[in-house]
PDB file of N, CA and C in Angstrom:
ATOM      1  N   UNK A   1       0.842  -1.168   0.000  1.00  0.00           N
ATOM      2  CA  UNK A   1       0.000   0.000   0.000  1.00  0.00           C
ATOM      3  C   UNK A   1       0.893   1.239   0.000  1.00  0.00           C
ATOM      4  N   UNK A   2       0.834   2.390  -0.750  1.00  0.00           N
ATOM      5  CA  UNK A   2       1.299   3.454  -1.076  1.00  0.00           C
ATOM      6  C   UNK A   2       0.512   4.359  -0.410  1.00  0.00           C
ATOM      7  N   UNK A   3       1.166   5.070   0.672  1.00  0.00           N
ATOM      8  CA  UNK A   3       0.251   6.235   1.195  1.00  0.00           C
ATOM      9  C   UNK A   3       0.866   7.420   1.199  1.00  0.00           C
ATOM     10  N   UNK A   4       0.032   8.607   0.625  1.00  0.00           N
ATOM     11  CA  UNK A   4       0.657   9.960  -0.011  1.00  0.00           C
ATOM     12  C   UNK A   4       0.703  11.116   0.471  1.00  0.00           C
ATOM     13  N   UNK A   5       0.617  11.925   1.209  1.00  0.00           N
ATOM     14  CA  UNK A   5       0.173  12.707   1.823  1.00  0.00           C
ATOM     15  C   UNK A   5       0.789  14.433   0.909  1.00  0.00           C
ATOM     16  N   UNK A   6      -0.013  15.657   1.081  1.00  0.00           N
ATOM     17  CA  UNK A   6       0.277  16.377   0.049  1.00  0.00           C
ATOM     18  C   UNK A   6       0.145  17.774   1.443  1.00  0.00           C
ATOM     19  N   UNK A   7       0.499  18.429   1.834  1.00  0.00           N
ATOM     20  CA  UNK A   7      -0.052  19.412   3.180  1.00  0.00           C
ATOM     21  C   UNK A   7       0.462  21.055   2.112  1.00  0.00           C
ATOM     22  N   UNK A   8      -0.121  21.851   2.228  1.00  0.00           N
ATOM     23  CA  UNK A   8      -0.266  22.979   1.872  1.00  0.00           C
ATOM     24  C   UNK A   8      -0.948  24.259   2.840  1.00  0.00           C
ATOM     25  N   UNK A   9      -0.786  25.462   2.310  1.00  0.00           N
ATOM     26  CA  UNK A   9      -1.085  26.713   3.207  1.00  0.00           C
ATOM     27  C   UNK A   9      -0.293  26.942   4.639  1.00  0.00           C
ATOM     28  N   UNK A  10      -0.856  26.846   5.459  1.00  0.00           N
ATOM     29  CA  UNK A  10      -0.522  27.635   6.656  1.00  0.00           C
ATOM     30  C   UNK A  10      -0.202  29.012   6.609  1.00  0.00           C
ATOM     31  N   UNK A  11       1.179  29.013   7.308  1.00  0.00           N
ATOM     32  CA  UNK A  11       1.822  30.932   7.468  1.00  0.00           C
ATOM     33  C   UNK A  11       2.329  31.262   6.063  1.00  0.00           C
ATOM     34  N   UNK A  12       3.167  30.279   5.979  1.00  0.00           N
ATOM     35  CA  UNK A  12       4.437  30.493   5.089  1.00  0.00           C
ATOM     36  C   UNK A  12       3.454  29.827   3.870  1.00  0.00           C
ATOM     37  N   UNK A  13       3.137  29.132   3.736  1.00  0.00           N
ATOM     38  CA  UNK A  13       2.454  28.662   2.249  1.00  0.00           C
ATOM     39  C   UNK A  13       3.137  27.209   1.415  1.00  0.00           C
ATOM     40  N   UNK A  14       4.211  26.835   2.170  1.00  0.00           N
ATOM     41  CA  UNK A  14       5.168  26.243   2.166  1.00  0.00           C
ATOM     42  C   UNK A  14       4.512  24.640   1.859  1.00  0.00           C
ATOM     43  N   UNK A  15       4.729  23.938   0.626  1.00  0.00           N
ATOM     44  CA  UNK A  15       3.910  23.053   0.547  1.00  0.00           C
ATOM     45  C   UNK A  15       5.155  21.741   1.043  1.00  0.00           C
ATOM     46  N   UNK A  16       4.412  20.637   1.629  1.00  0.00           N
ATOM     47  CA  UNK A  16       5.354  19.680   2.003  1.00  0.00           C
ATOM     48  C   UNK A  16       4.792  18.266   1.282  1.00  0.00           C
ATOM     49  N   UNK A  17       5.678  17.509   0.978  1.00  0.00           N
ATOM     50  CA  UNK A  17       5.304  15.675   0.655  1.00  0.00           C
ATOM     51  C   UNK A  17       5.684  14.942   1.580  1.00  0.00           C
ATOM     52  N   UNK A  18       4.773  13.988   1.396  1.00  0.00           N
ATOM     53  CA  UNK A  18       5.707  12.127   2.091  1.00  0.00           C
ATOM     54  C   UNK A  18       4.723  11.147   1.513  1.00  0.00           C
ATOM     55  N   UNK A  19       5.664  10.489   1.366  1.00  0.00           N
ATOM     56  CA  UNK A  19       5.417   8.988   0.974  1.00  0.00           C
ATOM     57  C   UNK A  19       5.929   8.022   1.981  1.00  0.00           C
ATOM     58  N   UNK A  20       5.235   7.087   1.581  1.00  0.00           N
ATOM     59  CA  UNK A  20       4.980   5.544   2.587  1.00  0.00           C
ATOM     60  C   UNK A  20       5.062   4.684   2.067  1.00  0.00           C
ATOM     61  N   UNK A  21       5.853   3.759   1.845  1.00  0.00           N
ATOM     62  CA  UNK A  21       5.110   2.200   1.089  1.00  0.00           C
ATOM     63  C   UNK A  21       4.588   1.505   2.129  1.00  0.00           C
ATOM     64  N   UNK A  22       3.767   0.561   2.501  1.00  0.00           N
ATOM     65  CA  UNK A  22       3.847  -0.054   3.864  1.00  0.00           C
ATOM     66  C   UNK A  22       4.634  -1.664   3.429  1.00  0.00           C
ATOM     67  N   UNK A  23       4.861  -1.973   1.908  1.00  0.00           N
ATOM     68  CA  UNK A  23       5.119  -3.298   2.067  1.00  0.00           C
ATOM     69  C   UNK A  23       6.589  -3.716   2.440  1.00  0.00           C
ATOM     70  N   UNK A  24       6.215  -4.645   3.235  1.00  0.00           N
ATOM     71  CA  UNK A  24       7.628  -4.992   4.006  1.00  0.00           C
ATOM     72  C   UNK A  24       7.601  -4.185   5.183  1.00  0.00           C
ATOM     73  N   UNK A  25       6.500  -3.585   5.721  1.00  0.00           N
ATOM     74  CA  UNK A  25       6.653  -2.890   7.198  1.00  0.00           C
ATOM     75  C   UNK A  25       6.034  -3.916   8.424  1.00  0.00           C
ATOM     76  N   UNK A  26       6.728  -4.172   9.247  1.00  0.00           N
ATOM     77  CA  UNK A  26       6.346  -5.327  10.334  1.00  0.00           C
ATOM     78  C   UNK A  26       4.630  -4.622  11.023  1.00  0.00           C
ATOM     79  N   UNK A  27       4.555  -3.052  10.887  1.00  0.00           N
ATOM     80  CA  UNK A  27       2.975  -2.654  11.216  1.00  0.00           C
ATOM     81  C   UNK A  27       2.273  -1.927  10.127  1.00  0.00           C
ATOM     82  N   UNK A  28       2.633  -2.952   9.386  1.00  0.00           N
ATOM     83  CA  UNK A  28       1.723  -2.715   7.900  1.00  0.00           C
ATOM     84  C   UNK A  28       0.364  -2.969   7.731  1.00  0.00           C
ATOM     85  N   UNK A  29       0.058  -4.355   8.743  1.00  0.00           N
ATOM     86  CA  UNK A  29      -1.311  -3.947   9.229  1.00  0.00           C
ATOM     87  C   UNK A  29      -2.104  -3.228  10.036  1.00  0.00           C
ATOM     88  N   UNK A  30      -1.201  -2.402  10.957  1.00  0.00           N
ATOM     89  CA  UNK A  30      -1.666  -0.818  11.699  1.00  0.00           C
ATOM     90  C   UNK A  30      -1.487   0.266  10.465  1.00  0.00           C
ATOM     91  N   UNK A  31      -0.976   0.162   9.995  1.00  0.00           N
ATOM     92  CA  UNK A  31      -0.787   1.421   9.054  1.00  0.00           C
ATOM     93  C   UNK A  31      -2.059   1.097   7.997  1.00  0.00           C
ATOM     94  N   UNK A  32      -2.497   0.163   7.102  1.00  0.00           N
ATOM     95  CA  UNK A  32      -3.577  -0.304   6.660  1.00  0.00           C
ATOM     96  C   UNK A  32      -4.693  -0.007   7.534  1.00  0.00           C
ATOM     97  N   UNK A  33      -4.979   0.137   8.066  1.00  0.00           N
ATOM     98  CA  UNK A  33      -5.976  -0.042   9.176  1.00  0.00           C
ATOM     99  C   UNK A  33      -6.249   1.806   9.640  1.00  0.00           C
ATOM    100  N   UNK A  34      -5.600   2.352   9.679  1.00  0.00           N
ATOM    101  CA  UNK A  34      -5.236   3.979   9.907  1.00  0.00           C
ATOM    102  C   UNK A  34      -5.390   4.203   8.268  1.00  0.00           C
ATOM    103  N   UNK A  35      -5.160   3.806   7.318  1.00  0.00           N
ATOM    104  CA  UNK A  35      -5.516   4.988   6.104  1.00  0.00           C
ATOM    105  C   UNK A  35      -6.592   4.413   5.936  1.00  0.00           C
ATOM    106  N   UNK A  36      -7.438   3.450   6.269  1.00  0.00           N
ATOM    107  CA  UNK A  36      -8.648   2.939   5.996  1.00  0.00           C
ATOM    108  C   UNK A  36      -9.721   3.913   6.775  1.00  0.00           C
ATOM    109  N   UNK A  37      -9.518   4.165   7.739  1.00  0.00           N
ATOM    110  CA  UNK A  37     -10.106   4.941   8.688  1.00  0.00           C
ATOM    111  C   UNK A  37     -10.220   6.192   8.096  1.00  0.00           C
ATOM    112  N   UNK A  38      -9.030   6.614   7.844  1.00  0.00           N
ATOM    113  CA  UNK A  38      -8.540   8.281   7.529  1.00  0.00           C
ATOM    114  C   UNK A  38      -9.930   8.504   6.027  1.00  0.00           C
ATOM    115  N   UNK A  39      -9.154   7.409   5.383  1.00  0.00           N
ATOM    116  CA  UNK A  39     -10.283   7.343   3.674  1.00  0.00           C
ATOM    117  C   UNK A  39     -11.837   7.684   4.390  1.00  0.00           C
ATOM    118  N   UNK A  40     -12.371   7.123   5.170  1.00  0.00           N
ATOM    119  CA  UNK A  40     -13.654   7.108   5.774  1.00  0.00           C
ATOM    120  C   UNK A  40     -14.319   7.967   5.661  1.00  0.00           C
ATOM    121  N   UNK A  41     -13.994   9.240   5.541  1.00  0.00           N
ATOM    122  CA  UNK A  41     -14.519  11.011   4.908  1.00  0.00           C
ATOM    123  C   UNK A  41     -15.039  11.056   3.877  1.00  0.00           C
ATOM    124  N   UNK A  42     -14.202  10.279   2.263  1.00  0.00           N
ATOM    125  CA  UNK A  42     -14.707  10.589   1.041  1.00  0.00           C
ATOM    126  C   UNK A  42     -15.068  11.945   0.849  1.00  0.00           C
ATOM    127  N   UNK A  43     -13.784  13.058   0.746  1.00  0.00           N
ATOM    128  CA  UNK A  43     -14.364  13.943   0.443  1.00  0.00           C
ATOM    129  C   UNK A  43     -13.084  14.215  -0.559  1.00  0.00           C
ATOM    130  N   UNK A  44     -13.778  15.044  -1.916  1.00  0.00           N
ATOM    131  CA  UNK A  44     -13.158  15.211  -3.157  1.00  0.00           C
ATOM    132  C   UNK A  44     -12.733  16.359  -3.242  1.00  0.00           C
ATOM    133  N   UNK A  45     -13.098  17.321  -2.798  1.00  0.00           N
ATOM    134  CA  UNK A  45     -12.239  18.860  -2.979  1.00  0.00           C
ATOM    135  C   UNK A  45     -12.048  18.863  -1.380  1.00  0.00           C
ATOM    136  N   UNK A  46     -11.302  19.838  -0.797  1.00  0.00           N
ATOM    137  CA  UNK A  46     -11.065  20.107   0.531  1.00  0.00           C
ATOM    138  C   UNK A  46     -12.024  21.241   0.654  1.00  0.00           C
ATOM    139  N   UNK A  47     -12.536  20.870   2.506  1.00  0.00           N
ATOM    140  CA  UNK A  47     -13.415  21.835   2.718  1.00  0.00           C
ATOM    141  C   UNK A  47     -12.849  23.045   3.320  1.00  0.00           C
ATOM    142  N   UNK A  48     -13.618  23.952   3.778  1.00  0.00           N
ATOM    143  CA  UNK A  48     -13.126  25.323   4.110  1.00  0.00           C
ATOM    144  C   UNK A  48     -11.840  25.305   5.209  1.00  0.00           C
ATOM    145  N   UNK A  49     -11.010  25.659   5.646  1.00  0.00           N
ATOM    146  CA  UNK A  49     -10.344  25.704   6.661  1.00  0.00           C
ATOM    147  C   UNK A  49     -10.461  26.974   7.618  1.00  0.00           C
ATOM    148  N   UNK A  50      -9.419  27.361   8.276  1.00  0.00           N
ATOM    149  CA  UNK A  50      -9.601  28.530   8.844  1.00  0.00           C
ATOM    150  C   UNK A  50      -8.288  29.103   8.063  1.00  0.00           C
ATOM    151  N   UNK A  51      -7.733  30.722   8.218  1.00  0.00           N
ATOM    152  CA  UNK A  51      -7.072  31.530   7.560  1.00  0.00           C
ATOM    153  C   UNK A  51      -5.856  31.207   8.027  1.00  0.00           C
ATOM    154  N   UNK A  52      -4.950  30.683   7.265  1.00  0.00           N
ATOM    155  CA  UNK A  52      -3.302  30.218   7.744  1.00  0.00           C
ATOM    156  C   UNK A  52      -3.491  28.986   8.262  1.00  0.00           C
ATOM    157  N   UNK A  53      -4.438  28.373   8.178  1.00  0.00           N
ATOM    158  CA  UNK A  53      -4.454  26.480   8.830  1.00  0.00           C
ATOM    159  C   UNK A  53      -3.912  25.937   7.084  1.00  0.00           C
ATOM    160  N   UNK A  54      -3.513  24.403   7.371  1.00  0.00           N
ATOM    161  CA  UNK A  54      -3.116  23.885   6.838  1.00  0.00           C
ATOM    162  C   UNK A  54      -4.293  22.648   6.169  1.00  0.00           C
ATOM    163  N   UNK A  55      -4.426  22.883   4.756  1.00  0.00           N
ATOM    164  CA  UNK A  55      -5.124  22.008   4.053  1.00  0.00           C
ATOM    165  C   UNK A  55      -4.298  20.656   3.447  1.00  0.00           C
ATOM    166  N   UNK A  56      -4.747  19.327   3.664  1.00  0.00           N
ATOM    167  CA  UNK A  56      -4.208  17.967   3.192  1.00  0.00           C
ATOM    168  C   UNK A  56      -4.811  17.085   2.644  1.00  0.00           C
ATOM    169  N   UNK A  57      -3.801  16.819   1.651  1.00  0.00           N
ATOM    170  CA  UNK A  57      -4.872  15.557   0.067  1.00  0.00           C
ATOM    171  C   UNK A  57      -3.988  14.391   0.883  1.00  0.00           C
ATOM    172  N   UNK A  58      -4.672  13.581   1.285  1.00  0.00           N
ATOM    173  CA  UNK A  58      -4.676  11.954   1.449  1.00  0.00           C
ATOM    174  C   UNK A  58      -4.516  11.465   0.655  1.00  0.00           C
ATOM    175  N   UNK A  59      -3.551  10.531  -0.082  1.00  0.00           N
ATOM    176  CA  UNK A  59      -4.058   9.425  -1.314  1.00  0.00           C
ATOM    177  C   UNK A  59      -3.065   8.096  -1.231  1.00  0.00           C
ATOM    178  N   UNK A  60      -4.550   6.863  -0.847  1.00  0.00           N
ATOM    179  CA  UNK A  60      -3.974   5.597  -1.030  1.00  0.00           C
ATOM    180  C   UNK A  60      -4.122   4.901  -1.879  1.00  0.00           C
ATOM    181  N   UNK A  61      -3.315   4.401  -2.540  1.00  0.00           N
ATOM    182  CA  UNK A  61      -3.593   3.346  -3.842  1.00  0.00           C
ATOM    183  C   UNK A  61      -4.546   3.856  -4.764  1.00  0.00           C
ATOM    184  N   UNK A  62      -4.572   5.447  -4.885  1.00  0.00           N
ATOM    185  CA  UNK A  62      -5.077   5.840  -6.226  1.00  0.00           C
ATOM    186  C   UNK A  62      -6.736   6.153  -5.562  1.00  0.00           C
ATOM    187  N   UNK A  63      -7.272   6.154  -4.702  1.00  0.00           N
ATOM    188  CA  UNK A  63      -8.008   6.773  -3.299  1.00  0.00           C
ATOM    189  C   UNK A  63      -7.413   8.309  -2.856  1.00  0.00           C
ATOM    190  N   UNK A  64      -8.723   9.069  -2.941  1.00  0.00           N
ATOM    191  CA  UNK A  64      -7.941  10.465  -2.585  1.00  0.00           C
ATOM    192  C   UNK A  64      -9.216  11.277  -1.545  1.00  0.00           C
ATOM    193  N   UNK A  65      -8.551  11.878  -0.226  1.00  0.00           N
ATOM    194  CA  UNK A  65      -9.527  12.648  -0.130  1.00  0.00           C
ATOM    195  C   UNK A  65      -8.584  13.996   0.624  1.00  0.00           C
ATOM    196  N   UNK A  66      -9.675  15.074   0.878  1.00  0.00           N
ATOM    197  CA  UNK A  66      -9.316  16.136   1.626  1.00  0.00           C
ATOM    198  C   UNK A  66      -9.735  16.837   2.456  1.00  0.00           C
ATOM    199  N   UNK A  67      -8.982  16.910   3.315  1.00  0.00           N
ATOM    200  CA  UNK A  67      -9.652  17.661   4.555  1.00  0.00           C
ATOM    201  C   UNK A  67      -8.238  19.130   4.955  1.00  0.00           C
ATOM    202  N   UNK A  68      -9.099  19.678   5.824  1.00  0.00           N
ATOM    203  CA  UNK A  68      -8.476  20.660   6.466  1.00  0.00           C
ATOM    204  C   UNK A  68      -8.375  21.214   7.946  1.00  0.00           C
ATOM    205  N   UNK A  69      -7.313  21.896   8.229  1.00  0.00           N
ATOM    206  CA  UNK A  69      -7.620  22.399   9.989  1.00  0.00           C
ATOM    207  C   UNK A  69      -8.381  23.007   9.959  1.00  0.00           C
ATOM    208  N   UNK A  70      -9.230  23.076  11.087  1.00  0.00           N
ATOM    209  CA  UNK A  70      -9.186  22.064  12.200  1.00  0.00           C
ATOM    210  C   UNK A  70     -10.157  20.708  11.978  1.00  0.00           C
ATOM    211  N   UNK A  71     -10.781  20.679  10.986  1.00  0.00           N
ATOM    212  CA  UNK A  71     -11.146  19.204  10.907  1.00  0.00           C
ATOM    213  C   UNK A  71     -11.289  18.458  10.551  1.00  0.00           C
ATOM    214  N   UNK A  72      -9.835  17.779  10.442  1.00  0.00           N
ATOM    215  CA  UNK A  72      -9.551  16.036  10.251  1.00  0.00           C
ATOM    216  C   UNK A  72     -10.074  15.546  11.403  1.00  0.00           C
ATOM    217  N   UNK A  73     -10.251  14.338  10.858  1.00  0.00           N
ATOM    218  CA  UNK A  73     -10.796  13.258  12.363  1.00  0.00           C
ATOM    219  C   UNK A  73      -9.508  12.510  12.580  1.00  0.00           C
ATOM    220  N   UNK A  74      -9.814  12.286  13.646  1.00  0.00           N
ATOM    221  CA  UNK A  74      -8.884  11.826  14.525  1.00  0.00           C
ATOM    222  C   UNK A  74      -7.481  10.753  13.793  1.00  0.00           C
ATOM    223  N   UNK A  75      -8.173  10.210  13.380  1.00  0.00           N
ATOM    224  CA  UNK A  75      -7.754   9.047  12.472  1.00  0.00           C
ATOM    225  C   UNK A  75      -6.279   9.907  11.010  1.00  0.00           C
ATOM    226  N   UNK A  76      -7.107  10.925  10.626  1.00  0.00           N
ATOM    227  CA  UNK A  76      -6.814  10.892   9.503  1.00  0.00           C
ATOM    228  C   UNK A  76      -5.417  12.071  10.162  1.00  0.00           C
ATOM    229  N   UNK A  77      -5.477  12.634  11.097  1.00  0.00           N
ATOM    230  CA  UNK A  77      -4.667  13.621  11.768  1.00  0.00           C
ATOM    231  C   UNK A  77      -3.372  12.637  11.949  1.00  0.00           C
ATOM    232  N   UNK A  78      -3.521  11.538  13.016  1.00  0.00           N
ATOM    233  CA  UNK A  78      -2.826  10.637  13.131  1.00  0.00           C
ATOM    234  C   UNK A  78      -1.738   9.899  11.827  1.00  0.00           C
ATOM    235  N   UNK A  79      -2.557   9.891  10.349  1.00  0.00           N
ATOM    236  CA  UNK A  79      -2.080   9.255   9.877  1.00  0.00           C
ATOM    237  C   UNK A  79      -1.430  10.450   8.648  1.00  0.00           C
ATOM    238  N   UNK A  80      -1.745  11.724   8.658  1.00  0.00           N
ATOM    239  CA  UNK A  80      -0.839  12.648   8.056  1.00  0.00           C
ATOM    240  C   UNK A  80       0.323  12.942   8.789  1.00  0.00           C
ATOM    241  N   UNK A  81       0.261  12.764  10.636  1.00  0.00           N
ATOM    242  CA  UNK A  81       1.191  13.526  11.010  1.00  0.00           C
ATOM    243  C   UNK A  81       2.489  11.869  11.036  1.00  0.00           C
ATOM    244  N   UNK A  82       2.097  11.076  10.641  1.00  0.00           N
ATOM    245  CA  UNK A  82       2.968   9.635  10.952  1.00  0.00           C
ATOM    246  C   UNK A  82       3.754   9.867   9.325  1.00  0.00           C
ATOM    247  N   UNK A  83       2.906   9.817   8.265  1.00  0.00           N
ATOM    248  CA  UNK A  83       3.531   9.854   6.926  1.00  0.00           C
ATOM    249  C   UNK A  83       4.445  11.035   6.927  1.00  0.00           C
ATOM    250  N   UNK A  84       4.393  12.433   7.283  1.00  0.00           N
ATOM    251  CA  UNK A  84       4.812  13.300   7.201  1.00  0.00           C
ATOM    252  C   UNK A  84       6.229  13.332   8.289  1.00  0.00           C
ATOM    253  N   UNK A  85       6.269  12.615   9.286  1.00  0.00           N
ATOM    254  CA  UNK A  85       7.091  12.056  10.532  1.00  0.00           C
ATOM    255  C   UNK A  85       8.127  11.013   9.696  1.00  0.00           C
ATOM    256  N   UNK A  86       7.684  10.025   9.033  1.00  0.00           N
ATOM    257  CA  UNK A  86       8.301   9.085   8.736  1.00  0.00           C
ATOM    258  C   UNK A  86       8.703   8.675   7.111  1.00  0.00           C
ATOM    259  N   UNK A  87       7.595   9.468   6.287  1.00  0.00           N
ATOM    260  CA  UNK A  87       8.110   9.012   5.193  1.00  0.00           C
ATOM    261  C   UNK A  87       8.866  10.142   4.155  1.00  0.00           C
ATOM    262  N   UNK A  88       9.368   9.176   2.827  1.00  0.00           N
ATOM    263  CA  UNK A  88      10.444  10.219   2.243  1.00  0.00           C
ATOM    264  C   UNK A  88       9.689  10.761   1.494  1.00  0.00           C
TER     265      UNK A  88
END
């Protein structure tokens, strides 16, 4: 599973990437399990944010959605701030 993460806006405007593969990760079935959750929104454009919050495109295996601060759910917060933590 390929998980993508895309984060844009805030102060600076400063757009960031990460990527994930999970295969070959010993918690590849926690990480599966967290973008499954995160996907759970289905939402296709990003909704409103607040002024200088940070808007993020999710995309697994060709699965895309978007949300913004302050509200991602729990899930999907978790699994931008892990890809963005850990992947290249």
């Amino acid at each position: 599973m390929r998980i993508r993460v895309t984060r844009t806006g805030g102060f600076a405007g400063i757009e960031r990437r990460a990527e994930v593969d999970t295969s070959g990760l010993r918690d590849a079935a926690e990480w599966h399990a967290l973008a499954e959750a995160a996907l759970a929104t289905d939402r296709d454009a990003p909704p409103p944010g607040v002024p200088d919050g940070f808007q993020y495109e999710i995309s697994v295996d060709g699965r895309t959605v978007h949300c913004a601060d302050p509200h991602l759910s729990e899930a999907q917060r978790e699994l931008v701030s892990r890809v963005l933590r850990e992947g290249a």
